[in-house]
Each structure stands twice: as C-alpha cells, then as structure tokens.
PDB file of N, CA and C in Angstrom:
ATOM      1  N   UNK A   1      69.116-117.516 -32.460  1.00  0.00           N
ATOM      2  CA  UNK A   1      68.762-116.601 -33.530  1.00  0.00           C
ATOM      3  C   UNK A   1      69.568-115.305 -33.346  1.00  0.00           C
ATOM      4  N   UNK A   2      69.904-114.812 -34.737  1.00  0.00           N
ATOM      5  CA  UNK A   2      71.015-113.910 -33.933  1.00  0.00           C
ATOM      6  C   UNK A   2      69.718-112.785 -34.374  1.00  0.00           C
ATOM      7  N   UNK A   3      70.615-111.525 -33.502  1.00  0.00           N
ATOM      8  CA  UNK A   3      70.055-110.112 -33.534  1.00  0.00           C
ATOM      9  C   UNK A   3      69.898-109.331 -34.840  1.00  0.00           C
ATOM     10  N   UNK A   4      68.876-108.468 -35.407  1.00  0.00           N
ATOM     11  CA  UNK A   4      68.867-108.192 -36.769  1.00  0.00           C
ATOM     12  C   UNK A   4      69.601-106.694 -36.262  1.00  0.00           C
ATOM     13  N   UNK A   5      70.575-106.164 -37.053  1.00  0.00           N
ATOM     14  CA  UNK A   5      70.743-104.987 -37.224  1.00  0.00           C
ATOM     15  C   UNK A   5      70.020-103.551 -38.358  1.00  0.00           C
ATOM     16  N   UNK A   6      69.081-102.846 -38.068  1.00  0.00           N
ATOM     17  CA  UNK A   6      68.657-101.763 -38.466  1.00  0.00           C
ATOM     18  C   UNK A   6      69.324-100.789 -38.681  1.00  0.00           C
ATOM     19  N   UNK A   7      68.865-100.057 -39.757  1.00  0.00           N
ATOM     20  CA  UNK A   7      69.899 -98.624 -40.138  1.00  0.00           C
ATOM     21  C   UNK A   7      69.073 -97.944 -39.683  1.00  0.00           C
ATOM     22  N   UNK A   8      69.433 -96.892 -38.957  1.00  0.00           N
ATOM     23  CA  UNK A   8      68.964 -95.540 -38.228  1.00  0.00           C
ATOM     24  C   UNK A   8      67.782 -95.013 -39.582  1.00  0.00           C
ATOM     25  N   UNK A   9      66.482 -94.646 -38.923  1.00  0.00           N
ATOM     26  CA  UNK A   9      65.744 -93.883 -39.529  1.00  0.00           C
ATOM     27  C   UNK A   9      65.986 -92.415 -40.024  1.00  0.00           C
ATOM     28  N   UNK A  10      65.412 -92.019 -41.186  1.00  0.00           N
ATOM     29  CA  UNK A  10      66.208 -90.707 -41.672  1.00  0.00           C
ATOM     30  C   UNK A  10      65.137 -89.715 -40.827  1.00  0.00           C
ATOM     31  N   UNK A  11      66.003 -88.814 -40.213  1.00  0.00           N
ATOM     32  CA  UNK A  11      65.064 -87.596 -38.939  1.00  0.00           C
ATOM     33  C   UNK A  11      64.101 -87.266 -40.113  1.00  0.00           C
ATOM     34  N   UNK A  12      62.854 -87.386 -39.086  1.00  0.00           N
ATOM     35  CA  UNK A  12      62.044 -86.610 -39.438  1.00  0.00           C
ATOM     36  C   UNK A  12      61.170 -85.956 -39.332  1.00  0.00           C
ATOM     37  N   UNK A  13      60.662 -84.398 -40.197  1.00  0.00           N
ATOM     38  CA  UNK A  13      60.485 -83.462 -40.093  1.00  0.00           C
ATOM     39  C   UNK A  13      59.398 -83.289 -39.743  1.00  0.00           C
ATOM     40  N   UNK A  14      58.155 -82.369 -39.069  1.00  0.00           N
ATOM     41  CA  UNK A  14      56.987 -82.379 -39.190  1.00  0.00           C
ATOM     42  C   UNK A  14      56.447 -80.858 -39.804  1.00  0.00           C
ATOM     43  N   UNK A  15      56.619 -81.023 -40.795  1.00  0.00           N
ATOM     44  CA  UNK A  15      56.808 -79.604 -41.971  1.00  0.00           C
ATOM     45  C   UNK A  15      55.479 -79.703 -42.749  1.00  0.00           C
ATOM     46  N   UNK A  16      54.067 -79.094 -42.949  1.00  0.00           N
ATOM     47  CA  UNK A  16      53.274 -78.897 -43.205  1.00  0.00           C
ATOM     48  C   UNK A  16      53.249 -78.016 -45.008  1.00  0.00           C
ATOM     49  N   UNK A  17      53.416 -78.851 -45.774  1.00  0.00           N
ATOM     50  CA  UNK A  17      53.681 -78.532 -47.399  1.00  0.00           C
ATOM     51  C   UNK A  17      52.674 -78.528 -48.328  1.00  0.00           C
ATOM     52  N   UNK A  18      52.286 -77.651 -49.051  1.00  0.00           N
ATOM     53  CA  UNK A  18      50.885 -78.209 -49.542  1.00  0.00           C
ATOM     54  C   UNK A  18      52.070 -79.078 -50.952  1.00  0.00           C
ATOM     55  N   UNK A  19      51.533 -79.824 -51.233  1.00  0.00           N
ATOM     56  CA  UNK A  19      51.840 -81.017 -51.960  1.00  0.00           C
ATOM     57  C   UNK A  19      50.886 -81.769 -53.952  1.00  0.00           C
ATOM     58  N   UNK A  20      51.425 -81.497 -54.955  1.00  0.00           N
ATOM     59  CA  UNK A  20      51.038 -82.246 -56.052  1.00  0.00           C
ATOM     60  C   UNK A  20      51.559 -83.159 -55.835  1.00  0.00           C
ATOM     61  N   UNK A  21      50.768 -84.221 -56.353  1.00  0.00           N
ATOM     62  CA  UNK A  21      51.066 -85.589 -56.657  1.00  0.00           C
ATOM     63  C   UNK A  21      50.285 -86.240 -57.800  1.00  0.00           C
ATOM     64  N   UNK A  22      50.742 -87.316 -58.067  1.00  0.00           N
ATOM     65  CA  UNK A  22      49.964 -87.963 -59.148  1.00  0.00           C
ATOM     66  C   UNK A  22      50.733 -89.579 -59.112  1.00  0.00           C
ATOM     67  N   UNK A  23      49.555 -90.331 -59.879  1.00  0.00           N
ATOM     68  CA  UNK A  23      50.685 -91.840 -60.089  1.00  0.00           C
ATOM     69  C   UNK A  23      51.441 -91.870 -61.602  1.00  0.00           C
ATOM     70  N   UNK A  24      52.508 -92.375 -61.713  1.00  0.00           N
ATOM     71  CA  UNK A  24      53.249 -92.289 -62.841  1.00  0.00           C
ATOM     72  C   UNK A  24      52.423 -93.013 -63.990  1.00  0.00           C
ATOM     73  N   UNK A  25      52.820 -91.898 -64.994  1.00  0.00           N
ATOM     74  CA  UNK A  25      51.851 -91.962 -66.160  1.00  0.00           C
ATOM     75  C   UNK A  25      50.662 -91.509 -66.263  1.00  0.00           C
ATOM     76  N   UNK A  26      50.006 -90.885 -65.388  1.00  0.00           N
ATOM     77  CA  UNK A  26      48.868 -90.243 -65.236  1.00  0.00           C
ATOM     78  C   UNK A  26      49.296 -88.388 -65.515  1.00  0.00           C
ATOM     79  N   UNK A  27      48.057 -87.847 -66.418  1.00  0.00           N
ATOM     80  CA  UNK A  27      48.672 -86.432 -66.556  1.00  0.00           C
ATOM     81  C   UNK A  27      47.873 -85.700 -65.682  1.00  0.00           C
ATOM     82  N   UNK A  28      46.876 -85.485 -64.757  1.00  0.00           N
ATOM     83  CA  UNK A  28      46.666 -85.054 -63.762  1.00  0.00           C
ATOM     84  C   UNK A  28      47.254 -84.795 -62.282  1.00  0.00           C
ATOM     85  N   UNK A  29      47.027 -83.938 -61.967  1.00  0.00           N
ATOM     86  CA  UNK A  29      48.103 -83.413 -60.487  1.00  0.00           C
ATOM     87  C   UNK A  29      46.753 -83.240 -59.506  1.00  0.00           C
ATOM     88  N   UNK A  30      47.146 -84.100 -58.191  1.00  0.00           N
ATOM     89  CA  UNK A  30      46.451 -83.696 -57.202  1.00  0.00           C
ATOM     90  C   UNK A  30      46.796 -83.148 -55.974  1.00  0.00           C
ATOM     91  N   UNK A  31      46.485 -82.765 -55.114  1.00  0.00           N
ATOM     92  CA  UNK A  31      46.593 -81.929 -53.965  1.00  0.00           C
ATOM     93  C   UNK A  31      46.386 -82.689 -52.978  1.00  0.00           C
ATOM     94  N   UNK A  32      47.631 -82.631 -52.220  1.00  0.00           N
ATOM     95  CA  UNK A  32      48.087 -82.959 -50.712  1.00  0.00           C
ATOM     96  C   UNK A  32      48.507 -81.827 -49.850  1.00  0.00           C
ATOM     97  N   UNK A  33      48.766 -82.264 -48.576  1.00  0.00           N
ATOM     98  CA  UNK A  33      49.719 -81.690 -47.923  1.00  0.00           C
ATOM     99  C   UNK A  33      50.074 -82.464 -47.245  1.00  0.00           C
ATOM    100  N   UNK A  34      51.381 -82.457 -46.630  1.00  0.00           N
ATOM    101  CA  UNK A  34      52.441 -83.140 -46.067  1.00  0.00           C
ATOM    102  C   UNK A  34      52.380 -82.725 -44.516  1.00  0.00           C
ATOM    103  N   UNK A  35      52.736 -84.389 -43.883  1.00  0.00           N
ATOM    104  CA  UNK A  35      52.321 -84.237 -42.310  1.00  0.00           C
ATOM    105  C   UNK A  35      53.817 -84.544 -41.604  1.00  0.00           C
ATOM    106  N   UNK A  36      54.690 -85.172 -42.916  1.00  0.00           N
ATOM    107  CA  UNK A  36      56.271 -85.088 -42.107  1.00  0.00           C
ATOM    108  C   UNK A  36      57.159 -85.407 -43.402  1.00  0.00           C
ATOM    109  N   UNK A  37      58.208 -84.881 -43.441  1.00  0.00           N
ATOM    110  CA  UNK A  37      59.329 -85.538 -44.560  1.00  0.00           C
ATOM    111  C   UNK A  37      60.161 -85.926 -44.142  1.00  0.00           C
ATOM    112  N   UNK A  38      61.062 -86.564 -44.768  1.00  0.00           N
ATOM    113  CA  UNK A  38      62.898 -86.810 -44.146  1.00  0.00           C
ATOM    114  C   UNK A  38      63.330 -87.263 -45.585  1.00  0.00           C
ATOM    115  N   UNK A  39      64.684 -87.106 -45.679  1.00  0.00           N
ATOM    116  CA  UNK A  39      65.360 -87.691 -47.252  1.00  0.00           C
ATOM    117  C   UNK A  39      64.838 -88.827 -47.995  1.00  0.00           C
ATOM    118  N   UNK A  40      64.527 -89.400 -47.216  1.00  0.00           N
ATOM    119  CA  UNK A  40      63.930 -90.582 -48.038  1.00  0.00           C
ATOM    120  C   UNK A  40      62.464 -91.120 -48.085  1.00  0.00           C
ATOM    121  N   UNK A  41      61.373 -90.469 -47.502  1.00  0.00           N
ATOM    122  CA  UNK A  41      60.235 -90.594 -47.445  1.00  0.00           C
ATOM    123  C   UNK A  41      59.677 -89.188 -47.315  1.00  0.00           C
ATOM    124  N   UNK A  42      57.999 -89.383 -47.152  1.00  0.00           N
ATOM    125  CA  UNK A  42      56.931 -88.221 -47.373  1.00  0.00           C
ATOM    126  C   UNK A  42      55.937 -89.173 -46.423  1.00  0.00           C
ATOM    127  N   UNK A  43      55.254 -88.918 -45.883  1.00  0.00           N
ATOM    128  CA  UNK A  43      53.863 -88.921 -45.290  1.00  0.00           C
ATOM    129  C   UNK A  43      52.761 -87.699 -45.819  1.00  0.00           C
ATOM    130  N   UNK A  44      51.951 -88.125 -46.667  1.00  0.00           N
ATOM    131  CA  UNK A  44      50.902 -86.935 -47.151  1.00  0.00           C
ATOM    132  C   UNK A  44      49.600 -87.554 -46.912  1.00  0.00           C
ATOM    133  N   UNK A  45      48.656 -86.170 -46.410  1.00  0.00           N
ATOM    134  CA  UNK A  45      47.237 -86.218 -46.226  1.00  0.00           C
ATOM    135  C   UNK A  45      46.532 -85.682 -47.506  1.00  0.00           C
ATOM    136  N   UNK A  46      45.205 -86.327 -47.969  1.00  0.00           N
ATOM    137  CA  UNK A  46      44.841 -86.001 -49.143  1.00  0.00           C
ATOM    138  C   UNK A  46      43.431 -86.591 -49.058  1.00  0.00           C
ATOM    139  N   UNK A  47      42.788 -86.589 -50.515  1.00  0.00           N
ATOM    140  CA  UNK A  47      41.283 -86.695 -50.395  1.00  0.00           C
ATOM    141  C   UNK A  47      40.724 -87.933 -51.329  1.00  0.00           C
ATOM    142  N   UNK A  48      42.052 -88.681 -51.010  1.00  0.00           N
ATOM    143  CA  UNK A  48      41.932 -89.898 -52.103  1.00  0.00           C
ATOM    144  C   UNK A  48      43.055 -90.951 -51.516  1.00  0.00           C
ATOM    145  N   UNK A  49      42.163 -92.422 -51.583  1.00  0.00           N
ATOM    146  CA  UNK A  49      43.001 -93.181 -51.056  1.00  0.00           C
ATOM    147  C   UNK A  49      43.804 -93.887 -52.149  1.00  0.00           C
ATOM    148  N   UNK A  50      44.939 -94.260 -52.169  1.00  0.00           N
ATOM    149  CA  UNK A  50      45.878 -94.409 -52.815  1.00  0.00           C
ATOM    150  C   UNK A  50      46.702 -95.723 -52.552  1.00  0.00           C
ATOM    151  N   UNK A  51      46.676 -96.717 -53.976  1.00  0.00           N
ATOM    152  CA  UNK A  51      47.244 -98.110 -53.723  1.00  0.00           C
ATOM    153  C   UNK A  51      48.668 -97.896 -53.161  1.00  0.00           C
ATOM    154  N   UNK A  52      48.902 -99.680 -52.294  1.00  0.00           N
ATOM    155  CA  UNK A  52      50.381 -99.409 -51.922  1.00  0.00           C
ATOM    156  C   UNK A  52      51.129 -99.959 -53.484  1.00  0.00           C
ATOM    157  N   UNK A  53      52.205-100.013 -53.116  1.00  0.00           N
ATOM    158  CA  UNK A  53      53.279-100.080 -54.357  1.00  0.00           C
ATOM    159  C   UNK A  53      52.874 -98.870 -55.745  1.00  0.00           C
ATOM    160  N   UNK A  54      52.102 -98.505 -55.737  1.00  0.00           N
ATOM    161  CA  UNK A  54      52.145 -97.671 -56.987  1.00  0.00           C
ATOM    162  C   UNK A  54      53.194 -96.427 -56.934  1.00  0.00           C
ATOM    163  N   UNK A  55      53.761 -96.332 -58.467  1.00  0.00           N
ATOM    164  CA  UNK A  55      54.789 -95.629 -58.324  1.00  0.00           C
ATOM    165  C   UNK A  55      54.295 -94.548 -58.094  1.00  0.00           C
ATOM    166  N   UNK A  56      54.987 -93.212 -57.653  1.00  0.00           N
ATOM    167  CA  UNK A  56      54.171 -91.622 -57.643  1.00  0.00           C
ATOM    168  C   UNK A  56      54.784 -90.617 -57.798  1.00  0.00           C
ATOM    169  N   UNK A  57      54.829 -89.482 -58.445  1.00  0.00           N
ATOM    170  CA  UNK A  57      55.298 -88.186 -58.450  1.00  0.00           C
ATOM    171  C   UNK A  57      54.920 -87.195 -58.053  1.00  0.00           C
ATOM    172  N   UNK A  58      55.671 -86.323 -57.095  1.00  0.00           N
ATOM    173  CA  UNK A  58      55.347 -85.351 -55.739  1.00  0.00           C
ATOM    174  C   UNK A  58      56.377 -84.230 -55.959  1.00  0.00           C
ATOM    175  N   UNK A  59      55.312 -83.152 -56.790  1.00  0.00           N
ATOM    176  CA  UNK A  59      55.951 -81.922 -56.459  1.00  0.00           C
ATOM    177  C   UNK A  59      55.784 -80.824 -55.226  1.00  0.00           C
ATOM    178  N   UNK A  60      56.776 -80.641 -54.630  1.00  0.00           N
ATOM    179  CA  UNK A  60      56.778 -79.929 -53.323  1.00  0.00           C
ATOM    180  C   UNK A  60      57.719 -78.357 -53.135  1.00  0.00           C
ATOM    181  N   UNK A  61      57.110 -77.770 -52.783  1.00  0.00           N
ATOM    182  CA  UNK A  61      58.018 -76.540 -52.369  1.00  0.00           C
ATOM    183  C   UNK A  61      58.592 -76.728 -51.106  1.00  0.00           C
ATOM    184  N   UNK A  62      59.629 -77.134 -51.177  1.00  0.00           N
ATOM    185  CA  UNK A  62      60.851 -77.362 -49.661  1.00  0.00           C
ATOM    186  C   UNK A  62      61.175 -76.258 -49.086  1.00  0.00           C
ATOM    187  N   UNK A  63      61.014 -76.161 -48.143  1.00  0.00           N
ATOM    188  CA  UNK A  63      61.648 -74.501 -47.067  1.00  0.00           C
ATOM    189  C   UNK A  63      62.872 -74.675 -47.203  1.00  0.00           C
ATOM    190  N   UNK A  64      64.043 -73.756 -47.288  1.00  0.00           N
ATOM    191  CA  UNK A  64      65.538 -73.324 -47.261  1.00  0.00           C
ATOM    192  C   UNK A  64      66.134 -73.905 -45.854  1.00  0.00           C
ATOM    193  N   UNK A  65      65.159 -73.675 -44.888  1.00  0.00           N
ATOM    194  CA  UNK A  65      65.987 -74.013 -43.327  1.00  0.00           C
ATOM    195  C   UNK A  65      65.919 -75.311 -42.962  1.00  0.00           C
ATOM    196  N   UNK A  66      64.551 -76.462 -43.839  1.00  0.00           N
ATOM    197  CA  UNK A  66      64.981 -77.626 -43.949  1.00  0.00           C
ATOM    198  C   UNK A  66      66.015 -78.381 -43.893  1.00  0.00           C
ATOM    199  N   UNK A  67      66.519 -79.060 -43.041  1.00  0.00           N
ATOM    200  CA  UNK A  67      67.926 -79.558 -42.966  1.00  0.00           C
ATOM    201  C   UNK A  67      67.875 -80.606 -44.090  1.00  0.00           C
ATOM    202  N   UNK A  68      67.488 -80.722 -45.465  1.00  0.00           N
ATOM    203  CA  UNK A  68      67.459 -82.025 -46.602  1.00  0.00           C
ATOM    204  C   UNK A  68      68.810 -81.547 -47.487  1.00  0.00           C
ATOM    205  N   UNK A  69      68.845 -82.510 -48.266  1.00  0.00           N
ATOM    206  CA  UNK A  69      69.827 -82.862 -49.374  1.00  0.00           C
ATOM    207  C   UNK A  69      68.948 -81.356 -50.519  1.00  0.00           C
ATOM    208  N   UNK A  70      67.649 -81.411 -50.574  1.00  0.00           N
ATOM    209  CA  UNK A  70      67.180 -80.755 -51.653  1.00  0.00           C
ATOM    210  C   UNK A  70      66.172 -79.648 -50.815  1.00  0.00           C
ATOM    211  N   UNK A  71      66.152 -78.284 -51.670  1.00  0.00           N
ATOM    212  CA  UNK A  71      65.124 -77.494 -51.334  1.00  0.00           C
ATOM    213  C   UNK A  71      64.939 -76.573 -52.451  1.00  0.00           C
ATOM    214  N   UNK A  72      63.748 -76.391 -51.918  1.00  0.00           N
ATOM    215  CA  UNK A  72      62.718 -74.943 -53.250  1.00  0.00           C
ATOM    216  C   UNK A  72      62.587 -76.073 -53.739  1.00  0.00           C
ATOM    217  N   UNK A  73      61.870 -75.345 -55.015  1.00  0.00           N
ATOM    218  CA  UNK A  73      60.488 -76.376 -55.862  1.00  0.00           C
ATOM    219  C   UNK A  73      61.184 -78.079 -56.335  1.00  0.00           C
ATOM    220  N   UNK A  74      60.771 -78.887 -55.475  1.00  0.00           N
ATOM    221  CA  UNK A  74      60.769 -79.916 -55.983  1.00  0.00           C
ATOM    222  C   UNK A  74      60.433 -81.509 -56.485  1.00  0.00           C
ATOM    223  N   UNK A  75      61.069 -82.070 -57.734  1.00  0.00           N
ATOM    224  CA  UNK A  75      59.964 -83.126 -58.344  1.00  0.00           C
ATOM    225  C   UNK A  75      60.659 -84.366 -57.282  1.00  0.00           C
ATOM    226  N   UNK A  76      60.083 -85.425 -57.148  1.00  0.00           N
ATOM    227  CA  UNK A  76      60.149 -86.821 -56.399  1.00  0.00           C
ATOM    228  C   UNK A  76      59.496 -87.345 -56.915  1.00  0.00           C
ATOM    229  N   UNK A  77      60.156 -88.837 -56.703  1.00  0.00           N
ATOM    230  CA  UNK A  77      59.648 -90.141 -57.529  1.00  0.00           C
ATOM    231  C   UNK A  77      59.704 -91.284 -56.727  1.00  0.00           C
ATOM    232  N   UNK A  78      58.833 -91.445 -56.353  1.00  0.00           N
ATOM    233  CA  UNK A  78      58.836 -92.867 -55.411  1.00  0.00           C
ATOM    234  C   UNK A  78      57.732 -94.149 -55.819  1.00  0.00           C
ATOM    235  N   UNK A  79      57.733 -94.608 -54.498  1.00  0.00           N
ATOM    236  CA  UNK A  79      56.286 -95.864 -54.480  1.00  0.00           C
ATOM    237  C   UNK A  79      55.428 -95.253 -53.320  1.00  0.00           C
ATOM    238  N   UNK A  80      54.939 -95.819 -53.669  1.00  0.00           N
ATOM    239  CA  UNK A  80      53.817 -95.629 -52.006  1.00  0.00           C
ATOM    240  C   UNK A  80      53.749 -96.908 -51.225  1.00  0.00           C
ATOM    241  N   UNK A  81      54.369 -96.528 -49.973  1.00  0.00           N
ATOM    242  CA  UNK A  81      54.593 -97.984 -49.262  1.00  0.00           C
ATOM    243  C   UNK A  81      53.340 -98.233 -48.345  1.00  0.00           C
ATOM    244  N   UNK A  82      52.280 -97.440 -47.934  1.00  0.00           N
ATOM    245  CA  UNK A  82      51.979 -97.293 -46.715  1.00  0.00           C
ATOM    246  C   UNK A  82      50.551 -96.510 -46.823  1.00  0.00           C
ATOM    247  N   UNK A  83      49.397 -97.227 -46.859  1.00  0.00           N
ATOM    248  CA  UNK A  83      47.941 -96.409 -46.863  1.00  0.00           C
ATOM    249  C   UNK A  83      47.847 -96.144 -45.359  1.00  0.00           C
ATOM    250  N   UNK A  84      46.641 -95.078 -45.509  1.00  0.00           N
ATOM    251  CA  UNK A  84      46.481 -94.949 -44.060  1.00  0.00           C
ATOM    252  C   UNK A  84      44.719 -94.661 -44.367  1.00  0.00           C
ATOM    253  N   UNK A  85      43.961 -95.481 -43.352  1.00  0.00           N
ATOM    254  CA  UNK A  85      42.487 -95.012 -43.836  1.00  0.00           C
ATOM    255  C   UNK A  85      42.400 -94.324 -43.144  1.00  0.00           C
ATOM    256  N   UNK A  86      40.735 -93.331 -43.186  1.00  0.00           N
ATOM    257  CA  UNK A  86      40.340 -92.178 -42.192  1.00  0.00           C
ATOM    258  C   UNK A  86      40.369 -92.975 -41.085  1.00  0.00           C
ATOM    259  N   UNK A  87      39.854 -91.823 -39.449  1.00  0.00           N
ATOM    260  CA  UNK A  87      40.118 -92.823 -38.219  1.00  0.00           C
ATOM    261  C   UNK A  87      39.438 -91.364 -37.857  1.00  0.00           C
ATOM    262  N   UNK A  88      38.739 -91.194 -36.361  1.00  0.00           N
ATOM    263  CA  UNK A  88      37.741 -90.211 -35.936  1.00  0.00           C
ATOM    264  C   UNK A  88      38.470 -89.487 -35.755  1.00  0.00           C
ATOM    265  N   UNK A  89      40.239 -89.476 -35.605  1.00  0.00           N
ATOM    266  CA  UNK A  89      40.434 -87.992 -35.393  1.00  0.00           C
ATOM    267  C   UNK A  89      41.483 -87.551 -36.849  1.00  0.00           C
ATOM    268  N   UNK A  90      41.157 -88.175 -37.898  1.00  0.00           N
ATOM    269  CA  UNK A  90      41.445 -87.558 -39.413  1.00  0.00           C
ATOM    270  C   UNK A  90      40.580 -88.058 -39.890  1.00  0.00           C
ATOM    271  N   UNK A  91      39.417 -87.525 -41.036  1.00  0.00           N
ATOM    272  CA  UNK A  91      38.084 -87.898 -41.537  1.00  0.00           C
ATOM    273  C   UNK A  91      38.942 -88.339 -43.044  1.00  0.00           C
ATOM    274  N   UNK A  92      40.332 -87.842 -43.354  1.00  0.00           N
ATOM    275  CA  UNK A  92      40.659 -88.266 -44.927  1.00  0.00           C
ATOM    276  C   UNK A  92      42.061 -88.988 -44.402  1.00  0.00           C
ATOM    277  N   UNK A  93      42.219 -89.993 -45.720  1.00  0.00           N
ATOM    278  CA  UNK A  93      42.983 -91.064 -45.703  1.00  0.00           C
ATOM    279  C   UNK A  93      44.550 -90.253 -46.037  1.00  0.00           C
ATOM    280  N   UNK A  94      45.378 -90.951 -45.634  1.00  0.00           N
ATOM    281  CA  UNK A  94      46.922 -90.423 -46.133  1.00  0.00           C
ATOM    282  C   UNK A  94      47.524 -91.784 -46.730  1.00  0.00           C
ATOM    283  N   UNK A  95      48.802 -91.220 -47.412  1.00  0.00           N
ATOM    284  CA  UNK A  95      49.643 -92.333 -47.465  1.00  0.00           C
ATOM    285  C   UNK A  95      51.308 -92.132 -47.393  1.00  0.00           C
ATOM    286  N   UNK A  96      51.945 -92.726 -47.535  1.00  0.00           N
ATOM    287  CA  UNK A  96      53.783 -93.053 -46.959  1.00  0.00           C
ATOM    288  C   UNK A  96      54.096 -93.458 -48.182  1.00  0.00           C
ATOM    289  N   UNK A  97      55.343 -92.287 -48.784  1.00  0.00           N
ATOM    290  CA  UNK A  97      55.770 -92.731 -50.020  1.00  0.00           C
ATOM    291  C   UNK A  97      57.163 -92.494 -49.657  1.00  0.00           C
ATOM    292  N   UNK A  98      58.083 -93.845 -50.405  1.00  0.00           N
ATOM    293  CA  UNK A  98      59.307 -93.082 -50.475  1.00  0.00           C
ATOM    294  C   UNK A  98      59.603 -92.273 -51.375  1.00  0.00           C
ATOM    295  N   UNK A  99      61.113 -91.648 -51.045  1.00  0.00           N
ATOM    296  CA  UNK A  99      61.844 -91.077 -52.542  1.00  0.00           C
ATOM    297  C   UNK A  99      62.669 -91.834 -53.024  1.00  0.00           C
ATOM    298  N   UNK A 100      62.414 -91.924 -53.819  1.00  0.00           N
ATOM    299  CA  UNK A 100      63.775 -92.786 -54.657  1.00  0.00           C
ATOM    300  C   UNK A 100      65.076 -91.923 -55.747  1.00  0.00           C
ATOM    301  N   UNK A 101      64.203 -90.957 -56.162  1.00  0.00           N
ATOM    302  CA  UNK A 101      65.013 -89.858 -57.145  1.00  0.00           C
ATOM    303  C   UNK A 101      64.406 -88.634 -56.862  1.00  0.00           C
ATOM    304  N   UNK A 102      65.075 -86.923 -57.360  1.00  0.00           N
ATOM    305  CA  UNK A 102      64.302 -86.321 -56.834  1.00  0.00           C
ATOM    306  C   UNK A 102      64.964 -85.175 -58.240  1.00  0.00           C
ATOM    307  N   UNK A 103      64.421 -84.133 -58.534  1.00  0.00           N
ATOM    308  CA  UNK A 103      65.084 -83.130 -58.925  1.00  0.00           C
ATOM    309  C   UNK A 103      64.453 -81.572 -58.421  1.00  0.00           C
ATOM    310  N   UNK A 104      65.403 -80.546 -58.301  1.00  0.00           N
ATOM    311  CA  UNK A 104      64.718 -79.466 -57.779  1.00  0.00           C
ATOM    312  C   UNK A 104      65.194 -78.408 -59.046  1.00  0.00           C
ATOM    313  N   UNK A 105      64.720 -77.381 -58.809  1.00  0.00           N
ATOM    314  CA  UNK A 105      64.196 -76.581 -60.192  1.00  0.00           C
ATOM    315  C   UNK A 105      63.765 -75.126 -59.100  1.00  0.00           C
ATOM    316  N   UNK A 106      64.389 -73.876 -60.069  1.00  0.00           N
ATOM    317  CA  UNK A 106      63.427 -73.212 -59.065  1.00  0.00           C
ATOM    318  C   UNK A 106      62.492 -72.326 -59.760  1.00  0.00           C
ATOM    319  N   UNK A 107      62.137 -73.343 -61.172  1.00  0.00           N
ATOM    320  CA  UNK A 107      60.756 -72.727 -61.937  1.00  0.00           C
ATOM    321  C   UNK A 107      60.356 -74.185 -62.292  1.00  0.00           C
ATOM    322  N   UNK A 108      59.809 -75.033 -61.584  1.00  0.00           N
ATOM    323  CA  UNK A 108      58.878 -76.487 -61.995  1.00  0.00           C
ATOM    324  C   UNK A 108      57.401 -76.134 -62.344  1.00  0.00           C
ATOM    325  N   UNK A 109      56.796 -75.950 -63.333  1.00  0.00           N
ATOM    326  CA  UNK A 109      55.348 -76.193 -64.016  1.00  0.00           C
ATOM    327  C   UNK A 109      55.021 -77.248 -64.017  1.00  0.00           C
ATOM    328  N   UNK A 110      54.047 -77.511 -63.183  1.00  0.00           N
ATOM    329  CA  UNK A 110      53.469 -78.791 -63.225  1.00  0.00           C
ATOM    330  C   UNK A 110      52.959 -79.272 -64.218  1.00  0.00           C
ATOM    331  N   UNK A 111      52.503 -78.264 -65.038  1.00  0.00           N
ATOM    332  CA  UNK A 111      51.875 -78.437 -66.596  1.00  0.00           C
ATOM    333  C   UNK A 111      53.180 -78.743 -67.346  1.00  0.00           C
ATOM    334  N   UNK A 112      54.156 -78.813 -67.364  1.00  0.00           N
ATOM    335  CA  UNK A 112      54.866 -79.424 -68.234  1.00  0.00           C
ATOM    336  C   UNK A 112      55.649 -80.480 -67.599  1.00  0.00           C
ATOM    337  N   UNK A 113      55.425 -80.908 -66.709  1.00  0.00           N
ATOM    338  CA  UNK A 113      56.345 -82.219 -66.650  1.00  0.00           C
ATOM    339  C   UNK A 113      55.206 -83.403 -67.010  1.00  0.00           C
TER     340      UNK A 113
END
C-alpha cells in the first residue's frame, strides 16, 4: 500500500473574535466567537449546535497583525465540517467551518447583506 501524501495544514491562529454567523438563506445573524482561524477554516464557540455540511456565513472583524490573505471587517462563506458537543470543561457546543470565498469591506452591515 503505498504512502498517502498530505498538504501541510494552514497555521493556525488562536485569535479570540467575537463572530456573526448565520446558515445561507437565513436573514438572522448570530453570535459567536472564534477559538482559532487560519485561511481556510474558523473554529467558533456559540450557543447553538449547528448541522455538519450546512452552508454558512461569518462576519468577522480580522486584526491587521493577523498574518491572513484578508483583514478588517469580513464576510466568509463556507460549510460546516465539524460539530463539537458541550464536554465539562466547555458547557456550549462549537463548530469547524471552512472558507471557501471571503470578501472584506471596511463598512459591512450586517443588516444589509
């Protein structure tokens, strides 16, 4: 059997963000915060557990010294790959979304997207 080759994981951050989200097509925004990022994923803690595969949109305010592709206010569009239930030392559930697209803005209203 031969050996599988893996692509290097994208570094990542442990950057504490408070976080909107919502699932696509839904006009409500809810409140997270973020327990790590890197270019291509999010890990967020929140007060609602959340299917895997559903698509999602995550507006975030990115810090400047962030080493990412994107920073200041911005929209993301992913899936959610990854539930996480409560456990005794987090009482609320998280989940693992990637990014797939992203745009930054440095006036995003959540009320109008």
């Amino acid at each position: 059997m031969a050996a599988r080759e893996y692509a290097p994981r994208a570094p990542r951050f442990t950057v504490p963000i408070v976080v909107l989200y919502r699932t696509s097509g839904t006009a409500n925004w809810l409140e997270g915060r973020t327990e790590n990022i890197s270019k291509s994923g999010v890990l967020i803690r929140t007060d609602r557990r959340m299917p895997v595969q559903a698509q999602v949109e995550m507006l975030l305010d990115i810090p400047p010294e962030l080493p990412s592709p994107f920073s200041g206010s911005t929209i993301c569009r992913g899936r959610i790959v990854r539930a996480i239930e409560p456990s005794s030392l987090e009482d609320r559930p998280a989940f693992a979304a990637t990014i797939v697209e992203y745009e930054t803005s440095h006036l995003i209203d959540p009320r109008r997207i």
